[in-house]
Structures are given as structure tokens and as C-alpha cells.
C-alpha atoms as a PDB file:
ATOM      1  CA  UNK A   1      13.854 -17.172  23.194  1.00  0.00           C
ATOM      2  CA  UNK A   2      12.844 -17.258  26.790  1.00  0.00           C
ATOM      3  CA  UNK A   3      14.939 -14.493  27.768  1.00  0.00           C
ATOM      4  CA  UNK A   4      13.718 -12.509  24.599  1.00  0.00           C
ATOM      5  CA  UNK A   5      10.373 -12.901  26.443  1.00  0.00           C
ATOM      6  CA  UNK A   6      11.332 -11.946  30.029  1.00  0.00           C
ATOM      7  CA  UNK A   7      12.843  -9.301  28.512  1.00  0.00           C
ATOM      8  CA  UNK A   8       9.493  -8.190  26.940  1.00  0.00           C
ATOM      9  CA  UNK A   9       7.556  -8.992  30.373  1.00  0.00           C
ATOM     10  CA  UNK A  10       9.746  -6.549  31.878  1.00  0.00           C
ATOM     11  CA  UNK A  11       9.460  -3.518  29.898  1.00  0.00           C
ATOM     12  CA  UNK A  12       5.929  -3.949  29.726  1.00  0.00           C
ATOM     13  CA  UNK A  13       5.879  -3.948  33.546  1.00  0.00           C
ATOM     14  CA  UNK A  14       7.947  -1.018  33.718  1.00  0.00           C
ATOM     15  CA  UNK A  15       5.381   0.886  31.571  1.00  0.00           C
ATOM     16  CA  UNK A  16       3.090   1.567  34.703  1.00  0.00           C
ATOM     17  CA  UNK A  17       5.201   3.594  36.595  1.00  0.00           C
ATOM     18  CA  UNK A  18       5.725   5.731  33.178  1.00  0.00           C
ATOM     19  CA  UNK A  19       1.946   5.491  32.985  1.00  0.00           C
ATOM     20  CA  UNK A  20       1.535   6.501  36.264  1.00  0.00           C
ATOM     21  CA  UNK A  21       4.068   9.688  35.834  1.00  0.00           C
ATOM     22  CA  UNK A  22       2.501  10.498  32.639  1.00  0.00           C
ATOM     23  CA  UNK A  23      -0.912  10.991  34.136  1.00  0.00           C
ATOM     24  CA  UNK A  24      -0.238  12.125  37.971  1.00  0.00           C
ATOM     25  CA  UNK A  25       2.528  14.942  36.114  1.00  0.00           C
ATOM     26  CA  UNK A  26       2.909  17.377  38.196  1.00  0.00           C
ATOM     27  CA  UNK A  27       4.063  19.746  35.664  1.00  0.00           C
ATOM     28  CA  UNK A  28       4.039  19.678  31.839  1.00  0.00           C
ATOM     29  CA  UNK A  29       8.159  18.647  31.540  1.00  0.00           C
ATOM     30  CA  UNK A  30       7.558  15.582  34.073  1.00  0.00           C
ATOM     31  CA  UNK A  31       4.439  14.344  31.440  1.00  0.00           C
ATOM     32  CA  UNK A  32       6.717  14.918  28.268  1.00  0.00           C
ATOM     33  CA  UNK A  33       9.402  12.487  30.039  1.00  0.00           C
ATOM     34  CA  UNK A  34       6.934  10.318  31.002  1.00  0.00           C
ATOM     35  CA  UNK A  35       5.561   9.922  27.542  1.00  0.00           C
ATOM     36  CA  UNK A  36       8.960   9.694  26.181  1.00  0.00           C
ATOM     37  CA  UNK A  37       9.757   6.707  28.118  1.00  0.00           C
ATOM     38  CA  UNK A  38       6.760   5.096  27.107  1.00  0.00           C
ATOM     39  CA  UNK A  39       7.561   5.816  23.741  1.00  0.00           C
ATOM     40  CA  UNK A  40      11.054   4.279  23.995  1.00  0.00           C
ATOM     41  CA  UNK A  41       9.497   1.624  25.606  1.00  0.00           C
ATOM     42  CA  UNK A  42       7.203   0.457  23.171  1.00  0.00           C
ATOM     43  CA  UNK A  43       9.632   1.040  20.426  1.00  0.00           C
ATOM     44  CA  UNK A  44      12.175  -1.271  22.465  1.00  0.00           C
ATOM     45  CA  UNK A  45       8.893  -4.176  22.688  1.00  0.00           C
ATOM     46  CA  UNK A  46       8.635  -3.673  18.610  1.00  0.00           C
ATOM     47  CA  UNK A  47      12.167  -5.332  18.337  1.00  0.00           C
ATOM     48  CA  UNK A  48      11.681  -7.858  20.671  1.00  0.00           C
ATOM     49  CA  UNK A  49       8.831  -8.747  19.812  1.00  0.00           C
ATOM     50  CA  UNK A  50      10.355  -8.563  15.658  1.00  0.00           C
ATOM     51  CA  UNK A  51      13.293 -10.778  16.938  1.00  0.00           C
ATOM     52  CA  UNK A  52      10.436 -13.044  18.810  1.00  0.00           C
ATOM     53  CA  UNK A  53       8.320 -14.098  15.725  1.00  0.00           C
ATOM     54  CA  UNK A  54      11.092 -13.301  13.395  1.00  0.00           C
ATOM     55  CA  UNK A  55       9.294 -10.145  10.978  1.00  0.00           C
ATOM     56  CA  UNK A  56      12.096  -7.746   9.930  1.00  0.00           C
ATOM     57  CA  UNK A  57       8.727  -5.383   9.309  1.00  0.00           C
ATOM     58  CA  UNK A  58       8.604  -4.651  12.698  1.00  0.00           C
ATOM     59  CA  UNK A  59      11.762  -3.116  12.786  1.00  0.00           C
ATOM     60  CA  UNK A  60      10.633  -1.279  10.204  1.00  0.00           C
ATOM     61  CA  UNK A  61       7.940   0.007  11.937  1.00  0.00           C
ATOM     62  CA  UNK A  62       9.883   0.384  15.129  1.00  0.00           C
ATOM     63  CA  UNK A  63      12.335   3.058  12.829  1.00  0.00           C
ATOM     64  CA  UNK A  64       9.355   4.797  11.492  1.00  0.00           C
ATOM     65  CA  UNK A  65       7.836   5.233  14.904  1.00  0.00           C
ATOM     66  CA  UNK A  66      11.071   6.240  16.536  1.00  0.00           C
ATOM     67  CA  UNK A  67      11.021   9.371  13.964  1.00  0.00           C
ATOM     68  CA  UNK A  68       7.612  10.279  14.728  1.00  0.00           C
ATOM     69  CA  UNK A  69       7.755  10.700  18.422  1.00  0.00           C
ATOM     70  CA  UNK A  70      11.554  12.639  18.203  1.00  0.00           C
ATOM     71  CA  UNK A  71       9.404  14.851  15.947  1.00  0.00           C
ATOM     72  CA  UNK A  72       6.480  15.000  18.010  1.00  0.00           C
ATOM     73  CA  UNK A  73       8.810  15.466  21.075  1.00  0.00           C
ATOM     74  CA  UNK A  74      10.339  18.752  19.203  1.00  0.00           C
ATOM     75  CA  UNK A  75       6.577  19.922  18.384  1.00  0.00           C
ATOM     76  CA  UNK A  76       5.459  19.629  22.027  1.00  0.00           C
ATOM     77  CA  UNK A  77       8.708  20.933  23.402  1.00  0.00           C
ATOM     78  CA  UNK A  78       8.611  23.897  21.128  1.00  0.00           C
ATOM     79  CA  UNK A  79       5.154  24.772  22.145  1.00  0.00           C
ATOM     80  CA  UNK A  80       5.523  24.610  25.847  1.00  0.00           C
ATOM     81  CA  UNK A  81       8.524  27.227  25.447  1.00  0.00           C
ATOM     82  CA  UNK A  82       6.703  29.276  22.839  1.00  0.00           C
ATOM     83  CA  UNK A  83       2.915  28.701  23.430  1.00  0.00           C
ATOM     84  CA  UNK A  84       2.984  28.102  19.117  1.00  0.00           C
ATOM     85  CA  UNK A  85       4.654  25.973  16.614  1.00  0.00           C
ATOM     86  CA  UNK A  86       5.763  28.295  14.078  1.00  0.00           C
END
């Protein structure tokens, strides 16, 4: 368990400088990485934190987000390159 939970400490540590990317950009592709990683990141906590207190509905809910930001990654990608989402 305790590595479980250094493991958590340091992804959620290594959020900042994602947080930091996200917000100082400079350009639109550099704050779509950014929030990618933080994405991945938080999906990555999820499971530790579902192998932690031992609640398979995390990883659940660790899939389900997963799909929602590839698909919001596709949406925002799509726009940048076309200025619309059709």
C-alpha cells in the first residue's frame, strides 16, 4: 500500500507543472497537451486510488472518463484546424 500512495503523491505533484503549461500556453496546441496530461493524470490517480480503498467503481469511472476526454480531445482538435465541429 505505501508505494500505491507515493505513487499517488507523485502524480499529483506532477500535475502543477501541467497546470502551469495549461495556463501560461503559449499557443493553443501547448494548452491541449497540457490538458491532456492532466487528464491522463487524473485518470491514472482514479486507479490508484480504486486499488487504494479497493472500489472496482472507480475503474469504472476511470474507463468512462478516459472516453470522454479522447472525445473531447478530437472535438477541440477538430475545431482549432477547422474553426467548427461539423
Amino acid at each position: 500500500m505505501g508505494a500505491f500512495t507515493a505513487a499517488a503523491v507523485a502524480v499529483g505533484v506532477l500535475l502543477f507543472p501541467a497546470l502551469y503549461r495549461a495556463a501560461a500556453g503559449p499557443t493553443t496546441a501547448d494548452r491541449l497537451v497540457a490538458v491532456n496530461v492532466i487528464s491522463t493524470k487524473v485518470i491514472v490517480l482514479i486507479v490508484v486510488f480504486a486499488v487504494l480503498f479497493d472500489h472496482d467503481v472507480f475503474i469504472d469511472i476511470a474507463f468512462v472518463y478516459a472516453m470522454i476526454g479522447f472525445i473531447a480531445t478530437i472535438a477541440i482538435t477538430r475545431f482549432i484546424e477547422r474553426g467548427r465541429l461539423d
